[in-house]
Protein backbone atom coordinates (compact mmCIF):
# COMPACT_ATOMS: atom_id res chain seq x y z
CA UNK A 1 -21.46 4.86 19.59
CA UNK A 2 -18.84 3.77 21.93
CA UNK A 3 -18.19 0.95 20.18
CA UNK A 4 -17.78 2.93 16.86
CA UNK A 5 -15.40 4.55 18.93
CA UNK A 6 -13.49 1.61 19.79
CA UNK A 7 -13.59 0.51 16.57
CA UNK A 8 -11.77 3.48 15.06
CA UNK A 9 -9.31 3.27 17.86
CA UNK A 10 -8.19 0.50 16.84
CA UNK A 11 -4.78 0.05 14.11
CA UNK A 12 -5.89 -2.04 11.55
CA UNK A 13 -9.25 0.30 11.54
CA UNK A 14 -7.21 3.01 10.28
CA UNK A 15 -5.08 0.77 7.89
CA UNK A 16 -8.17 -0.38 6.37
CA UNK A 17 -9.54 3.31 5.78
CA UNK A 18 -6.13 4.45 4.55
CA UNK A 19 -6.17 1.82 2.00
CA UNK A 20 -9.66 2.06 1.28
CA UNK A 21 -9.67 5.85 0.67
CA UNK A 22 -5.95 5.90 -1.36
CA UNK A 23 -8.12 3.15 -4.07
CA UNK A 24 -11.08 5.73 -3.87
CA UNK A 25 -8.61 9.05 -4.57
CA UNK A 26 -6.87 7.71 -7.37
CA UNK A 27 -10.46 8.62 -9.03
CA UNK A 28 -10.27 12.48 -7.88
CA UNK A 29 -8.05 14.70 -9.63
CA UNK A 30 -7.02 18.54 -9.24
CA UNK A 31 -5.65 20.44 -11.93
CA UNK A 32 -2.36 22.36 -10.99
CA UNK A 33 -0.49 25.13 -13.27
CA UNK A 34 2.94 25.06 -12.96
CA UNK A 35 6.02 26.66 -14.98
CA UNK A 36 3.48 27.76 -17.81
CA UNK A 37 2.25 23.82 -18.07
CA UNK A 38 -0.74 22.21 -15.97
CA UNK A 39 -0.38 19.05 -14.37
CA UNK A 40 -3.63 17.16 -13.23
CA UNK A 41 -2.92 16.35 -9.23
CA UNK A 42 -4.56 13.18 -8.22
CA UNK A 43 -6.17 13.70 -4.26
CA UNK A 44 -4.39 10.39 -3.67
CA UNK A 45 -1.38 11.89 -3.96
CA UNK A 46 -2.10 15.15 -1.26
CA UNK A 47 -3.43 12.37 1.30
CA UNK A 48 -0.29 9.98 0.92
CA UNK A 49 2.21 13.25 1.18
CA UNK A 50 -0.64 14.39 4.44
CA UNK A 51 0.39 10.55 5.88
CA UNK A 52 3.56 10.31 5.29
CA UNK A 53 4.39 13.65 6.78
CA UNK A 54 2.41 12.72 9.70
CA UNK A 55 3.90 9.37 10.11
CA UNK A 56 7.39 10.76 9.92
CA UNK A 57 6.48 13.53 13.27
CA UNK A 58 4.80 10.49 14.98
CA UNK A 59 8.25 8.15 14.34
CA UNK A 60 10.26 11.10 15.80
CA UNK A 61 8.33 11.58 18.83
CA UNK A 62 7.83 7.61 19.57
CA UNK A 63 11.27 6.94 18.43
CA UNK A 64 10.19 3.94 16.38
CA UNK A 65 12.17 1.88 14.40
CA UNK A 66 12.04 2.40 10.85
CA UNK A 67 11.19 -0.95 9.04
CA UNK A 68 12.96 0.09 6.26
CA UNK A 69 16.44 -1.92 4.48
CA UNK A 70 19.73 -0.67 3.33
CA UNK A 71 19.08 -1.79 0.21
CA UNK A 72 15.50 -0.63 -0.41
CA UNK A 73 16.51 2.61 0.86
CA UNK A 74 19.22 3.19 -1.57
CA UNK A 75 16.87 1.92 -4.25
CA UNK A 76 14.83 4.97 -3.44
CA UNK A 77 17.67 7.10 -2.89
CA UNK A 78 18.79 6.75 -6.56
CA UNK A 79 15.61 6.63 -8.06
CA UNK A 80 14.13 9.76 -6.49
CA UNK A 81 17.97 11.32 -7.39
CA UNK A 82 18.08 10.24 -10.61
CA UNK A 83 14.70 11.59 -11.34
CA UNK A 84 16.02 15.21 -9.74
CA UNK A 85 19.00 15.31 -11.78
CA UNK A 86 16.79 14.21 -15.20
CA UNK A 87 14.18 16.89 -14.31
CA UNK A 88 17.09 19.46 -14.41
CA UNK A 89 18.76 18.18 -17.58
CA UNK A 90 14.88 18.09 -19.51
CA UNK A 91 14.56 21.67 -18.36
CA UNK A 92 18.05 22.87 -19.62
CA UNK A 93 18.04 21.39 -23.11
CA UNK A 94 13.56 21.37 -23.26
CA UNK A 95 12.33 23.61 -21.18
CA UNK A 96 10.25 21.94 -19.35
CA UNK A 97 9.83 19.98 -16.52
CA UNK A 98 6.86 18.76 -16.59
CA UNK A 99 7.74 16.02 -18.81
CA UNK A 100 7.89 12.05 -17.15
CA UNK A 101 6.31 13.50 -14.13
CA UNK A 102 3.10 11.28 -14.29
CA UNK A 103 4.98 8.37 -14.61
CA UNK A 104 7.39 9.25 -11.42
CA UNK A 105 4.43 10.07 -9.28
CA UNK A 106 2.61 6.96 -10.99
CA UNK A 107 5.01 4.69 -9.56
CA UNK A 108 6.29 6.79 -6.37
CA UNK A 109 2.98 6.83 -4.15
CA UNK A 110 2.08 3.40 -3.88
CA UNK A 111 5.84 2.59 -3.26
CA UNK A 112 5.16 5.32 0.01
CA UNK A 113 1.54 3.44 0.72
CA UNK A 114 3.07 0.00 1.52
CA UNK A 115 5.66 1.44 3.37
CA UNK A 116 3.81 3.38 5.28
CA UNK A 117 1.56 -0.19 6.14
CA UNK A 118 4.42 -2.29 6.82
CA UNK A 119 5.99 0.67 9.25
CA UNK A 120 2.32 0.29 11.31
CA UNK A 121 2.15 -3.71 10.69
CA UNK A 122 -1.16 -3.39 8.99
CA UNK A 123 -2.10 -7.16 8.47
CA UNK A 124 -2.76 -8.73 5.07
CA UNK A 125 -6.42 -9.47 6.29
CA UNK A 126 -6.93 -5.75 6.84
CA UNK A 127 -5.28 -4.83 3.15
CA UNK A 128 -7.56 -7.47 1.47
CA UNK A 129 -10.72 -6.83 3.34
CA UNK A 130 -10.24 -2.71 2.15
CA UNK A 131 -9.08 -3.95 -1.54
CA UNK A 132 -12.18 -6.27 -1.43
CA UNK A 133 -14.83 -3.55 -0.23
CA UNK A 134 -13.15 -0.73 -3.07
CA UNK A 135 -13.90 -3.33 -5.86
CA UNK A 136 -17.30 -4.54 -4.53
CA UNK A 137 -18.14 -0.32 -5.17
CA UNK A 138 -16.31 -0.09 -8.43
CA UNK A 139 -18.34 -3.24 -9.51
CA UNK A 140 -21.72 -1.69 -8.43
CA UNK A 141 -20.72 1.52 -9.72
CA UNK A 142 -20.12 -0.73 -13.03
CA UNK A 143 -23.49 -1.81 -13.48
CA UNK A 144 -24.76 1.64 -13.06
CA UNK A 145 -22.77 3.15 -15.45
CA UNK A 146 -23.99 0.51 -17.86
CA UNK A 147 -27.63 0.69 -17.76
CA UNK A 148 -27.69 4.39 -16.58
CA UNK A 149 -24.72 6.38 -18.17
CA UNK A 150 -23.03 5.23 -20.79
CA UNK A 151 -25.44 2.03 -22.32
CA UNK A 152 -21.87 0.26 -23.59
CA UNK A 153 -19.60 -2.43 -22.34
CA UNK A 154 -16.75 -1.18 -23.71
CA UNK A 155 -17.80 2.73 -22.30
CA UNK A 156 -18.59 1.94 -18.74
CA UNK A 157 -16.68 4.65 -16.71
CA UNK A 158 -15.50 2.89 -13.39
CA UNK A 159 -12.15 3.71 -12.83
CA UNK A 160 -12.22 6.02 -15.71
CA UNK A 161 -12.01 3.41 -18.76
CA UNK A 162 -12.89 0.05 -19.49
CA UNK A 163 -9.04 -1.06 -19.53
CA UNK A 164 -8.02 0.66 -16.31
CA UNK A 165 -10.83 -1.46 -14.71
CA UNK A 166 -9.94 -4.92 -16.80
CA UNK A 167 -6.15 -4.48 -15.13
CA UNK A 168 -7.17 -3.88 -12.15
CA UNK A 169 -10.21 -6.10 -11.51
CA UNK A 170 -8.30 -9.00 -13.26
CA UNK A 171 -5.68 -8.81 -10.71
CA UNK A 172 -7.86 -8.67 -7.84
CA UNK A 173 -9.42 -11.62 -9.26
CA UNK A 174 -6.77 -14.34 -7.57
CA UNK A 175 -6.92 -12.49 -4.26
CA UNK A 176 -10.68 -12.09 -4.29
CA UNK A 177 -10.66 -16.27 -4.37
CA UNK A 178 -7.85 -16.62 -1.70
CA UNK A 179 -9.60 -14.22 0.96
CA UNK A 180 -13.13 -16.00 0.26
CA UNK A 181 -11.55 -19.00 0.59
CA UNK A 182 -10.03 -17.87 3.49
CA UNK A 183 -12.54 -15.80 5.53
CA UNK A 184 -14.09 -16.74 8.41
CA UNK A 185 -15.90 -15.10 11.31
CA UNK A 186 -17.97 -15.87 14.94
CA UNK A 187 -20.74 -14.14 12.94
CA UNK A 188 -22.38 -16.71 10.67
CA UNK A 189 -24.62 -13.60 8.89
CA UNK A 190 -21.16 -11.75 8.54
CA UNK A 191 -19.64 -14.84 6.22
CA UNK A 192 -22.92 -15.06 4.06
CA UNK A 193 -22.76 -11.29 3.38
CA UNK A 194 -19.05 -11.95 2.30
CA UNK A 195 -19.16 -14.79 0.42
CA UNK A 196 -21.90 -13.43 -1.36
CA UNK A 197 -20.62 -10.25 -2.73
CA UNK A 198 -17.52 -12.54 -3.50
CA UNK A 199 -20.00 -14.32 -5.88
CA UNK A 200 -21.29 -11.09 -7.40
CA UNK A 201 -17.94 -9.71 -7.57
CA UNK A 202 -16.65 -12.59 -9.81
CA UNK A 203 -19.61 -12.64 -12.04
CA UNK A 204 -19.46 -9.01 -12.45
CA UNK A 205 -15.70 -8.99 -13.29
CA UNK A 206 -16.28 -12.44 -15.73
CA UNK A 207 -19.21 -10.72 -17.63
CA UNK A 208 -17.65 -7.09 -18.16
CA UNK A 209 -14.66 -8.80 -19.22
CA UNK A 210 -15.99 -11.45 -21.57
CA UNK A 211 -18.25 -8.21 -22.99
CA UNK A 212 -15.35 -5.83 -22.94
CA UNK A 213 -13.82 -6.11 -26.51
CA UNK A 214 -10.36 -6.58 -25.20
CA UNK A 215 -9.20 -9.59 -26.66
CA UNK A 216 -6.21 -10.25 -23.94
CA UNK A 217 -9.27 -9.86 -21.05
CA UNK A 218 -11.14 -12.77 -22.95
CA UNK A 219 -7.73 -14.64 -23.07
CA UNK A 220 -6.99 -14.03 -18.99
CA UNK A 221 -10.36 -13.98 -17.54
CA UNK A 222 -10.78 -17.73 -17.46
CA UNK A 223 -7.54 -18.76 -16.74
CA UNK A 224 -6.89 -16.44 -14.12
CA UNK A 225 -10.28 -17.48 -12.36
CA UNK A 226 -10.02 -21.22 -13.11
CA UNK A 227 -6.65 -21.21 -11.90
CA UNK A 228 -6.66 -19.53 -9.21
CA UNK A 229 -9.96 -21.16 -8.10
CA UNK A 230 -8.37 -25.00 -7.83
CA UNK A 231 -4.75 -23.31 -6.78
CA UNK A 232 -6.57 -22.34 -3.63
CA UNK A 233 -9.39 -24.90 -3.35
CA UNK A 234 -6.97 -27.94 -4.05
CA UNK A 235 -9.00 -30.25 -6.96
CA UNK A 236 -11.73 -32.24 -5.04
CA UNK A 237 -14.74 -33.72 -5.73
CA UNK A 238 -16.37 -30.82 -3.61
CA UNK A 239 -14.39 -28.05 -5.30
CA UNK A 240 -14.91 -29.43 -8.69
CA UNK A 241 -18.50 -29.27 -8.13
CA UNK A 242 -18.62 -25.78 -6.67
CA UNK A 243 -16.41 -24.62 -10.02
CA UNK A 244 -18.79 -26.46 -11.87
CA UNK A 245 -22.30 -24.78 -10.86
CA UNK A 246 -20.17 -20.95 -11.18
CA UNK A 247 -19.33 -21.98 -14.70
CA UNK A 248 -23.14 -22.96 -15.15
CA UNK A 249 -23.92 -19.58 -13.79
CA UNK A 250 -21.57 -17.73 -16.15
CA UNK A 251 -22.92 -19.66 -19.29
CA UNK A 252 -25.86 -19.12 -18.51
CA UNK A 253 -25.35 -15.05 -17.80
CA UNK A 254 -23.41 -14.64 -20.82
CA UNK A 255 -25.52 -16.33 -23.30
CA UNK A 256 -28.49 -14.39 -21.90
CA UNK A 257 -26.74 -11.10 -22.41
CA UNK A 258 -25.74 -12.42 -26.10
CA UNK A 259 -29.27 -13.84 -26.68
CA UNK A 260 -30.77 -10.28 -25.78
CA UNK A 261 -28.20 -8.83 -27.70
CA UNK A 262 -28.04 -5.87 -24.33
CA UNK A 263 -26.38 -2.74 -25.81
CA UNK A 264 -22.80 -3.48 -27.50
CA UNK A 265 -22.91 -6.70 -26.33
CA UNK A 266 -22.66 -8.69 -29.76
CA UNK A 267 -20.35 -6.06 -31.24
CA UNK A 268 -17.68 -6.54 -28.67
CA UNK A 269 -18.23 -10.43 -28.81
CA UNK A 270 -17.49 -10.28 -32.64
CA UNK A 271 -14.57 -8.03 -31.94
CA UNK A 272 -13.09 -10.57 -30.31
CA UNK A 273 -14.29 -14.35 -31.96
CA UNK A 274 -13.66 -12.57 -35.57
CA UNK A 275 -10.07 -12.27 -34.91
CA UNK A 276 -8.71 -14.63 -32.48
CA UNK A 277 -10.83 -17.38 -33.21
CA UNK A 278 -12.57 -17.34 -36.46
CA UNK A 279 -13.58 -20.91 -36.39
CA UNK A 280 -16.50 -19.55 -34.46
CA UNK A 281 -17.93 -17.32 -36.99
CA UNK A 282 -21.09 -19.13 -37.81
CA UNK A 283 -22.43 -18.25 -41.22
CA UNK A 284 -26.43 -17.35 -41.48
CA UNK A 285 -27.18 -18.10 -37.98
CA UNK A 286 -30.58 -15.42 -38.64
CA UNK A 287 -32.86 -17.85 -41.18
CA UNK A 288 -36.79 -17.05 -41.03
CA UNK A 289 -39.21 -19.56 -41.95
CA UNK A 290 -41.91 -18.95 -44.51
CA UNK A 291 -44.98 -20.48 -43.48
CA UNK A 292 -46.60 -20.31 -46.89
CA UNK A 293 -44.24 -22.64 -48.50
CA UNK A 294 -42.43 -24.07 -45.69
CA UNK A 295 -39.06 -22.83 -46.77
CA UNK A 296 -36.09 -21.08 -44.75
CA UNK A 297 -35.52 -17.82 -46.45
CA UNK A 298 -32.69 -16.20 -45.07
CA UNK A 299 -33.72 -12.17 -43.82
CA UNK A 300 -31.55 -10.62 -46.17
CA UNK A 301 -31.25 -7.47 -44.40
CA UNK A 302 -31.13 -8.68 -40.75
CA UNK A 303 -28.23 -11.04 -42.47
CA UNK A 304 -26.28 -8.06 -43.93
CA UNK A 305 -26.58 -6.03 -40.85
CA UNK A 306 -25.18 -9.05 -39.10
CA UNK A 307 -22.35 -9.17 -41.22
CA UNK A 308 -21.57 -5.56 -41.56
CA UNK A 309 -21.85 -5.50 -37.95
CA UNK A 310 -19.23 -8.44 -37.98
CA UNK A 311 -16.40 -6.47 -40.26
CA UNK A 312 -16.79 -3.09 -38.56
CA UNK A 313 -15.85 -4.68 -35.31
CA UNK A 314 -13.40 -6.66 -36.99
CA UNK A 315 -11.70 -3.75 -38.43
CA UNK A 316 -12.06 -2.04 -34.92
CA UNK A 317 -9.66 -4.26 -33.77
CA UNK A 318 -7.71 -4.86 -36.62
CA UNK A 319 -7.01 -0.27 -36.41
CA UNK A 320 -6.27 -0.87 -32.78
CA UNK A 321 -3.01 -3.39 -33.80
CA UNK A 322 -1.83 -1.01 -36.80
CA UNK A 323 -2.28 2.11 -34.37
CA UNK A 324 -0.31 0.32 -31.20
CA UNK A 325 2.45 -0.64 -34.09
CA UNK A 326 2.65 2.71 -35.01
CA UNK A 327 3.24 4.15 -31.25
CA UNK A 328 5.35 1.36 -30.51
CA UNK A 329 7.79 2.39 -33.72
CA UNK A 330 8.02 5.68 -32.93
CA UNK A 331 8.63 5.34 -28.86
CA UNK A 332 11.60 3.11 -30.35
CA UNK A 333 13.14 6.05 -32.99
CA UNK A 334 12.37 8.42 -29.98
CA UNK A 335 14.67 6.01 -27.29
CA UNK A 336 17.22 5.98 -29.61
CA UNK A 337 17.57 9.40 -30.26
CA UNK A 338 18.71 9.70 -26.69
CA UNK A 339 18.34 6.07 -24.83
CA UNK A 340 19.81 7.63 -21.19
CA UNK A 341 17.85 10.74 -20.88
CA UNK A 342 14.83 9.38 -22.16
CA UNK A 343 12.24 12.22 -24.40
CA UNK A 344 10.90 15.32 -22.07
CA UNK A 345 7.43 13.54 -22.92
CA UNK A 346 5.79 10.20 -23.17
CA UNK A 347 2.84 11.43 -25.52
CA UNK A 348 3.46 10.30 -28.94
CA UNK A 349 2.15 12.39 -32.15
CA UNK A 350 1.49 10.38 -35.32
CA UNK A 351 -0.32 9.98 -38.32
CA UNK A 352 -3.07 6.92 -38.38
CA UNK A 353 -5.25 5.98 -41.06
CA UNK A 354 -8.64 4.35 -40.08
CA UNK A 355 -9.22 1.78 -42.24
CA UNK A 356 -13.13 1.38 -42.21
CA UNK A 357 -13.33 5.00 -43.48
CA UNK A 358 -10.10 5.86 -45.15
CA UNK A 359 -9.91 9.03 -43.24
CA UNK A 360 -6.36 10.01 -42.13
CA UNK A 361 -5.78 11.66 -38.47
CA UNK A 362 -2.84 12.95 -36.15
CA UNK A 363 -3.02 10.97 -32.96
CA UNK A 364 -1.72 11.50 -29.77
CA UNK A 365 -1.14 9.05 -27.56
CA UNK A 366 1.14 7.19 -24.90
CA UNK A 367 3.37 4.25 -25.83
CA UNK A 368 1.06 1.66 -25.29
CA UNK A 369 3.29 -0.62 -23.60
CA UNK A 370 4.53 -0.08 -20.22
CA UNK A 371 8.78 -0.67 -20.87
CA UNK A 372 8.34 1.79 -23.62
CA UNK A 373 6.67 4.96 -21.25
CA UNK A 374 9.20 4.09 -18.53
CA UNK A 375 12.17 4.66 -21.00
CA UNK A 376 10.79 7.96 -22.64
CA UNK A 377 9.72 8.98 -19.08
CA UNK A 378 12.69 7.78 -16.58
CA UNK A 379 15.98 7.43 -18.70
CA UNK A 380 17.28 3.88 -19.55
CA UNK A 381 18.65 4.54 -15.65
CA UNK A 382 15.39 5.34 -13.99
CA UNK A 383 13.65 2.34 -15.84
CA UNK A 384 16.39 -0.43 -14.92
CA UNK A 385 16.37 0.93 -10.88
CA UNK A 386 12.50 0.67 -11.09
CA UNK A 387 12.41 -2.66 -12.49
CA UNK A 388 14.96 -3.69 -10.35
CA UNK A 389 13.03 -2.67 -6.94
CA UNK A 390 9.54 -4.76 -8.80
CA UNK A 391 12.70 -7.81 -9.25
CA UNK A 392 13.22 -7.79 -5.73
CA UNK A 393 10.33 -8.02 -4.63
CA UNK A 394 9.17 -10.85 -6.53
CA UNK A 395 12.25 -12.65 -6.26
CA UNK A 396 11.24 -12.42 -2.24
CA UNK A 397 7.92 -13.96 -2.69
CA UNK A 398 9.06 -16.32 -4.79
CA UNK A 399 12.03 -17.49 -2.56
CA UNK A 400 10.06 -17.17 0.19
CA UNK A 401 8.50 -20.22 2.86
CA UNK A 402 5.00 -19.76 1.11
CA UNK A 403 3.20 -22.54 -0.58
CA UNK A 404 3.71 -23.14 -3.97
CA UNK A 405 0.01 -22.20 -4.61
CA UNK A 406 0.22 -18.82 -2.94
CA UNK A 407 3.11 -18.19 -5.16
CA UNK A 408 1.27 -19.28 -8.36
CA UNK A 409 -1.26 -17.33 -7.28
CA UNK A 410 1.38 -14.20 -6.79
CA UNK A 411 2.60 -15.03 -10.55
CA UNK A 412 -1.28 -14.87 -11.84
CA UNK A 413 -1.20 -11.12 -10.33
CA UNK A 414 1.51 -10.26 -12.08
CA UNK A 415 0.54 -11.74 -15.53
CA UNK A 416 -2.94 -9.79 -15.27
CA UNK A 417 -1.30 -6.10 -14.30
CA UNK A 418 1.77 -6.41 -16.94
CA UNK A 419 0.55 -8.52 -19.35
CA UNK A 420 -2.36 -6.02 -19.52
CA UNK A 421 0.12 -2.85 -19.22
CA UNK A 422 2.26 -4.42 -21.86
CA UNK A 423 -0.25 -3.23 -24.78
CA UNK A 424 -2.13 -0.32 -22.97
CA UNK A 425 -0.66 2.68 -21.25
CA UNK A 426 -1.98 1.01 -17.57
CA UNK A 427 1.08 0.73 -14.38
CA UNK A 428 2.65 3.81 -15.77
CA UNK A 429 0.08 6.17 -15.93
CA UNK A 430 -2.64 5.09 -13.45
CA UNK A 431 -2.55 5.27 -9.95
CA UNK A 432 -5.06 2.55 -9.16
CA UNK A 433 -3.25 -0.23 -11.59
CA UNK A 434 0.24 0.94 -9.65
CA UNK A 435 -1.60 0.83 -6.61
CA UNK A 436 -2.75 -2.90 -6.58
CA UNK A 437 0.66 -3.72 -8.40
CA UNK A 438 2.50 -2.80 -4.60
CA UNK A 439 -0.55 -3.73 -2.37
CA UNK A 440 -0.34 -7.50 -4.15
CA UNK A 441 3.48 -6.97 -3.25
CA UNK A 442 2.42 -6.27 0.07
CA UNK A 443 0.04 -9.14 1.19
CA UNK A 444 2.16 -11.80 -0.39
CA UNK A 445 6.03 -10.74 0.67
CA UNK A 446 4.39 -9.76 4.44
CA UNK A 447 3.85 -12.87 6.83
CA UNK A 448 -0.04 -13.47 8.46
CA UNK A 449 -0.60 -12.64 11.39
């Protein structure tokens, strides 16, 4: 007990918890009514204003120096004015103000998180280790959710949808491979317990990705691993060998999952192979062999369920593309109706026709593409000073004395969360994608200690 006690004592203790409970918040949400509309309040957000108020008291009576700059402070200055003056105009000429608010807080609160570590020098280690532990639980939680909830890939319900988790766990993935590579500790049990929910970690985030149905997570997954693997690991005979036998492992897991055909598996793998690479469609792979005359008869229905099988998940995808067209064309006749104040909303009504049944519907959605939702939610002002604080941040990495594979391995972070949030509705309206977009800023702009 005392040394619990010393334990929790300690700085980077409570850094670790703070970072570790602001990931496990962004899944709790409140509903709040306010001005006849009701906004859903995430807990993260009540714990970072309960920090950040407490942090500001504790700088006042220690008379610490804020580690804040000029310029990052007037950054914030005009964004959070901006935002006050566009909330005013939206409720003059909507009436509303409710409007864009998702998006603000979105981006706001992890902006206040990383502060808030950098004014208490919370080391990367710490940061990592906390980022590491929250996905180990989201992967478990994963696996649950598969075989006990939802029996889909493309339904399991960590982090509330299978996207949300792709972004995320997909950018984790290069920093998950640094810190293993990295770790060490006097405790010899302590590094096998590590390194081995390192290894389940990256199996767990290849397979649901490979099995997800998102064609851009098939497209990342294995160059983000690979990648990152020999950025960190240098290419050596020993390296090469170590990627080789986790390759093995992977083949080996996904063919198994394919072979067993385990829930959607083989509806999601046709959703992607059927229209990014065709060449792979194999025709009549199901034959049956008649013993009587020693002929292959092909199972005629087995075949045809195959093959319907085959076009409904090809036209799956092929509704997804028309539908994100569709949002993306009206966000654009929306911007230009008013390109500085943005729209009072970011939730887009139009008409879709699915084209496996024919059936027409009025959808609902957000932009789909994360330039888009910061226009209609920010202003053409709000966007550019927002993009311009992400700018300087990586311009600092990049220009910074790190090695060029720490960099690369900065870049592959950014590719996963934005090229991700450039076709789903991701760094804008999630808190944990926005939240491992400024804790990745964090550990690679702040020096080790």
């Amino acid at each position: 007990m005392p040394k619990l006690w010393d334990h929790l004592k300690q700085r980077q203790t409570w850094g670790f918890l703070v970072v570790f409970l602001s990931l496990l918040f962004t899944q709790l949400v409140q509903p709040l009514s306010l001005a006849g509309s009701t906004m859903h309040i995430y807990v993260v957000e009540y714990f970072l204003i309960a920090l950040f108020c407490g942090a500001c008291v504790h700088i006042l009576i220690t008379k610490q120096k804020i580690q804040l700059k000029a310029l990052e402070f007037v950054l914030l200055a005009l964004f959070g004015v901006w935002f006050v003056v566009l909330t005013l105009y939206r409720y003059v000429y909507a009436g509303t103000i409710t409007g864009g608010f998702i998006v603000f807080r979105v981006l706001v609160f992890p902006i206040i998180l990383v502060l808030l570590l950098r004014q208490y020098k919370i080391e990367r280690k710490t940061v990592a280790l906390a980022v590491f532990f929250f996905l180990t639980l989201v992967n478990l939680y994963q696996i649950y959710s598969l075989f006990g909830v939802s029996h889909s890939f493309r339904q399991i319900k960590g982090l509330k949808n299978i996207n949300i988790y792709l972004c995320f766990a997909l950018a984790a993935l290069p920093m998950l491979i640094a810190f293993l590579a990295s770790y060490q500790s006097e405790c010899r049990k302590k590094v096998i317990a590590v390194k081995a929910m390192g290894i389940f970690n990256v199996l767990a985030i290849t397979c649901f990705s490979l099995f997800s149905g998102s064609r851009i997570a098939v497209c990342l997954c294995p160059v983000i691993a690979a990648v990152s693997y020999f950025l960190v690991n240098r290419i050596t005979w020993k390296s090469v060998k170590v990627f080789l036998i986790m390759a093995a492992a992977v083949a080996a897991l996904v063919a198994s999952i394919i072979a067993l055909n385990i829930y959607d598996a083989e509806y999601n793998f046709y959703r992607v192979t059927d229209t990014m690479f065709p060449a792979l469609h194999l025709e009549q792979r199901i034959d049956h062999s008649d013993e009587t005359l020693g002929e292959q008869i092909p199972d005629v229905t087995e075949e045809t369920q195959m093959n319907e099988a085959q076009a409904s998940a090809a036209q799956n995808a092929a509704d997804s593309d028309n539908m994100r067209a569709i949002l993306w064309e009206k966000s654009i006749f929306y911007i230009r109706q008013n390109p500085i104040f943005g729209r009072h909303t970011i939730d887009i009504d139009a008409e879709f026709t699915f084209g496996e049944t024919g059936e027409v519907h009025t959808i609902i959605e957000s932009p789909h593409n994360f330039i888009l939702e910061m226009w209609l939610a920010l202003g053409l002002p709000g966007m550019l000073v927002y993009l311009l604080m992400i700018a300087l941040c990586a311009f600092k990495v990049l220009l910074s004395k790190l090695s060029i594979s720490r960099k690369a391995n900065f870049l592959l972070v950014m590719l996963a969360i934005f090229g991700f949030s450039f076709f789903q509705p991701l760094v804008t309206c999630f808190f944990a994608v926005s939240l491992m977009l400024w804790l990745a800023m964090y550990l690679f702009i702040e020096p080790a200690k």
